[in-house]
Every structure is written in C-alpha cells, then in structure tokens.
C-alpha atoms as a PDB file:
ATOM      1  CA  UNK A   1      13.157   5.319 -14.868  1.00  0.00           C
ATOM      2  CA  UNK A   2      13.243   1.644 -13.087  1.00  0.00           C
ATOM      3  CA  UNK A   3      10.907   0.265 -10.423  1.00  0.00           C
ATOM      4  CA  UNK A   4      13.837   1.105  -7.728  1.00  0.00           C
ATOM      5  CA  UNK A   5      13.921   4.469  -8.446  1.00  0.00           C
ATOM      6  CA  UNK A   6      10.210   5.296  -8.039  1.00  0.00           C
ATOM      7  CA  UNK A   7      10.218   2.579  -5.032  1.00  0.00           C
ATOM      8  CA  UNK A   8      12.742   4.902  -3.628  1.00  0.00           C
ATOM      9  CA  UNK A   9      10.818   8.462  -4.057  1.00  0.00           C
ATOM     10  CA  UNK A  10       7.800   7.223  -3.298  1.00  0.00           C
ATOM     11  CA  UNK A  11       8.659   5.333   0.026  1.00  0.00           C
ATOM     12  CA  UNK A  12      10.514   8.628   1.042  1.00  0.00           C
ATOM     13  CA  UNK A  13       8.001  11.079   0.253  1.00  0.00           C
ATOM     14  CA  UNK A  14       5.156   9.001   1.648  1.00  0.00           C
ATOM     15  CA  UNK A  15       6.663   8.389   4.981  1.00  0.00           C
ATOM     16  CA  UNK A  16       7.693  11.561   4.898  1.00  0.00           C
ATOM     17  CA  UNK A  17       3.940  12.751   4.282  1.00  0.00           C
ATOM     18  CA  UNK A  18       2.998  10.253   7.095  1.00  0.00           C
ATOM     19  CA  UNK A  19       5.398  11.419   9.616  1.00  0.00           C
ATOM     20  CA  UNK A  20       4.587  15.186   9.260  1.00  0.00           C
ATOM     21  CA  UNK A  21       1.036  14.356   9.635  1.00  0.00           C
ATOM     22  CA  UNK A  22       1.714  12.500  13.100  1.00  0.00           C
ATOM     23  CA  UNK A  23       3.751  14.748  14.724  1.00  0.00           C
ATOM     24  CA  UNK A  24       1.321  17.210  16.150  1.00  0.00           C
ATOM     25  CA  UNK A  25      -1.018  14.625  17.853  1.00  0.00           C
ATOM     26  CA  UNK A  26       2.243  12.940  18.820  1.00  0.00           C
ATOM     27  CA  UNK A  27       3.693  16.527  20.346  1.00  0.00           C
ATOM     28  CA  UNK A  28       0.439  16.702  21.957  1.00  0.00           C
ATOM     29  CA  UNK A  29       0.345  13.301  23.590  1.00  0.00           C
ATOM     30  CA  UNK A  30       4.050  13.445  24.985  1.00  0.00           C
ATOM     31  CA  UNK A  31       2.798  17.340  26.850  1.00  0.00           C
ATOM     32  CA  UNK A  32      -0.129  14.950  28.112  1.00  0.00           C
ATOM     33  CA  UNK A  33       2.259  12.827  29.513  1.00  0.00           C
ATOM     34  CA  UNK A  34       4.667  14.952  30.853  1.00  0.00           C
ATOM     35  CA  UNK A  35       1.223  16.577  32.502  1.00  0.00           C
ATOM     36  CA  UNK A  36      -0.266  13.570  33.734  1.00  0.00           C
ATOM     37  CA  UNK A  37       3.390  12.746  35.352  1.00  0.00           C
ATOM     38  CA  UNK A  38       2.843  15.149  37.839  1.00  0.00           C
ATOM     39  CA  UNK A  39      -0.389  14.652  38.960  1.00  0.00           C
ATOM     40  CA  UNK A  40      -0.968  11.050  40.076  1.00  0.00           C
ATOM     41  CA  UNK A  41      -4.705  10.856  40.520  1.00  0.00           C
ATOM     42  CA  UNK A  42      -5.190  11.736  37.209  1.00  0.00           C
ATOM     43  CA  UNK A  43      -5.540   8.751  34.407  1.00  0.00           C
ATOM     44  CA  UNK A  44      -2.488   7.440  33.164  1.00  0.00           C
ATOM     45  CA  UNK A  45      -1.684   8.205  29.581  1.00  0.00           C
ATOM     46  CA  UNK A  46      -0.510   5.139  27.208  1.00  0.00           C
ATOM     47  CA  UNK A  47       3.876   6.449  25.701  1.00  0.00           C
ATOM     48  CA  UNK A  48       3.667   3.049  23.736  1.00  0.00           C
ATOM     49  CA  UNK A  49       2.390   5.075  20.961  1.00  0.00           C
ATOM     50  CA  UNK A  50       4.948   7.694  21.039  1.00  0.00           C
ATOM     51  CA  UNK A  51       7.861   5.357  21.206  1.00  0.00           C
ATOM     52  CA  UNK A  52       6.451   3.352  17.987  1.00  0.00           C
ATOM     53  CA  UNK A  53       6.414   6.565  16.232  1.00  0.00           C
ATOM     54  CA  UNK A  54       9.865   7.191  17.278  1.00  0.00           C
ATOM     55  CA  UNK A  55      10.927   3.692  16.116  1.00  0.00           C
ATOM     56  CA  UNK A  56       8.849   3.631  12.892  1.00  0.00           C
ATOM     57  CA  UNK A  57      10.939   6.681  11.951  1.00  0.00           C
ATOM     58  CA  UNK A  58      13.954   5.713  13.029  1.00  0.00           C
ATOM     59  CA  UNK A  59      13.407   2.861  10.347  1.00  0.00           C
ATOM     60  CA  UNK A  60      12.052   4.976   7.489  1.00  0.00           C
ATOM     61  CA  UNK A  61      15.063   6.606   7.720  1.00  0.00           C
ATOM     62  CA  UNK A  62      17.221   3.939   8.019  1.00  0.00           C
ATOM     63  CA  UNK A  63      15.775   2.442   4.886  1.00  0.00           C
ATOM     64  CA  UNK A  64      15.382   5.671   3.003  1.00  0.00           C
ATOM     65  CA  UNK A  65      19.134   5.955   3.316  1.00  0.00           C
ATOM     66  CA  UNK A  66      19.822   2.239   1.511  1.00  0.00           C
ATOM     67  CA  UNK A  67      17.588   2.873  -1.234  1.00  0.00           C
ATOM     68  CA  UNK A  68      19.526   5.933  -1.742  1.00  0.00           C
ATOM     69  CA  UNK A  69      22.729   4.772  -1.381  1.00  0.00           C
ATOM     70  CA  UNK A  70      21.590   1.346  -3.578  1.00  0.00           C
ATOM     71  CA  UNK A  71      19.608   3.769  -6.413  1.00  0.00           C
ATOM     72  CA  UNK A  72      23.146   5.772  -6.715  1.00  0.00           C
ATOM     73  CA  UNK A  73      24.602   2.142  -6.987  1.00  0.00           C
ATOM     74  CA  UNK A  74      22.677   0.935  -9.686  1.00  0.00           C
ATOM     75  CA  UNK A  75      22.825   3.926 -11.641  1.00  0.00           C
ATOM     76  CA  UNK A  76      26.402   5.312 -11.501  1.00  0.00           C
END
C-alpha cells in the first residue's frame, strides 16, 4: 500500500473520529443558544465555535472526497 492510500484512510477516519466526538457538546451549545436567544438578560453565548465546526467539516469532507477520487486515480 502507498503513503496516499493510508494518508487517505487515516485523514478520513480520524476526522471522522474527531467530528463524532464534537457533536454532542456542539448540539448542546447551539440548544444554549437558541435558549439564551430568548431571554435577553441572560449572558450571551459565543456561535463562533459552532460555525468553525460546521466549516472544519465542511472541509474534511471536501478533502476526503479528492483523496478518494485521486487514490482511485492513481490506482486504476
């Protein structure tokens, strides 16, 4: 097996691993904010983090489909 190939299944089963791991505190914080958006006195909750998430995997899948589509390039 070549370096692209286990560059590929790693990267896609690590970010995978990372993003299942985030998504409960990140289900939690966007209740919080949906919460906190109807009560004004209350402390304002940061969605920053939330939208990164959203973006980071956005990307991972983005390039988890061109190392697919390059490993089935390479090898066919």
């Amino acid at each position: 097996m070549d370096l692209l190939l286990w560059l590929t299944v790693g990267f896609i089963i690590i970010g995978f691993f990372v993003l299942v791991s985030m998504k409960k505190s990140m289900e939690r914080r966007v209740t919080l904010i949906i919460v906190n958006e109807k009560n004004i006195e209350s402390e304002q909750v940061s969605n920053k983090p939330v939208i990164w998430w959203i973006t980071g995997a956005t990307v991972w899948g983005i390039v988890s489909m061109f190392l697919i589509v390059r490993s089935f390039s390479v090898y066919m």
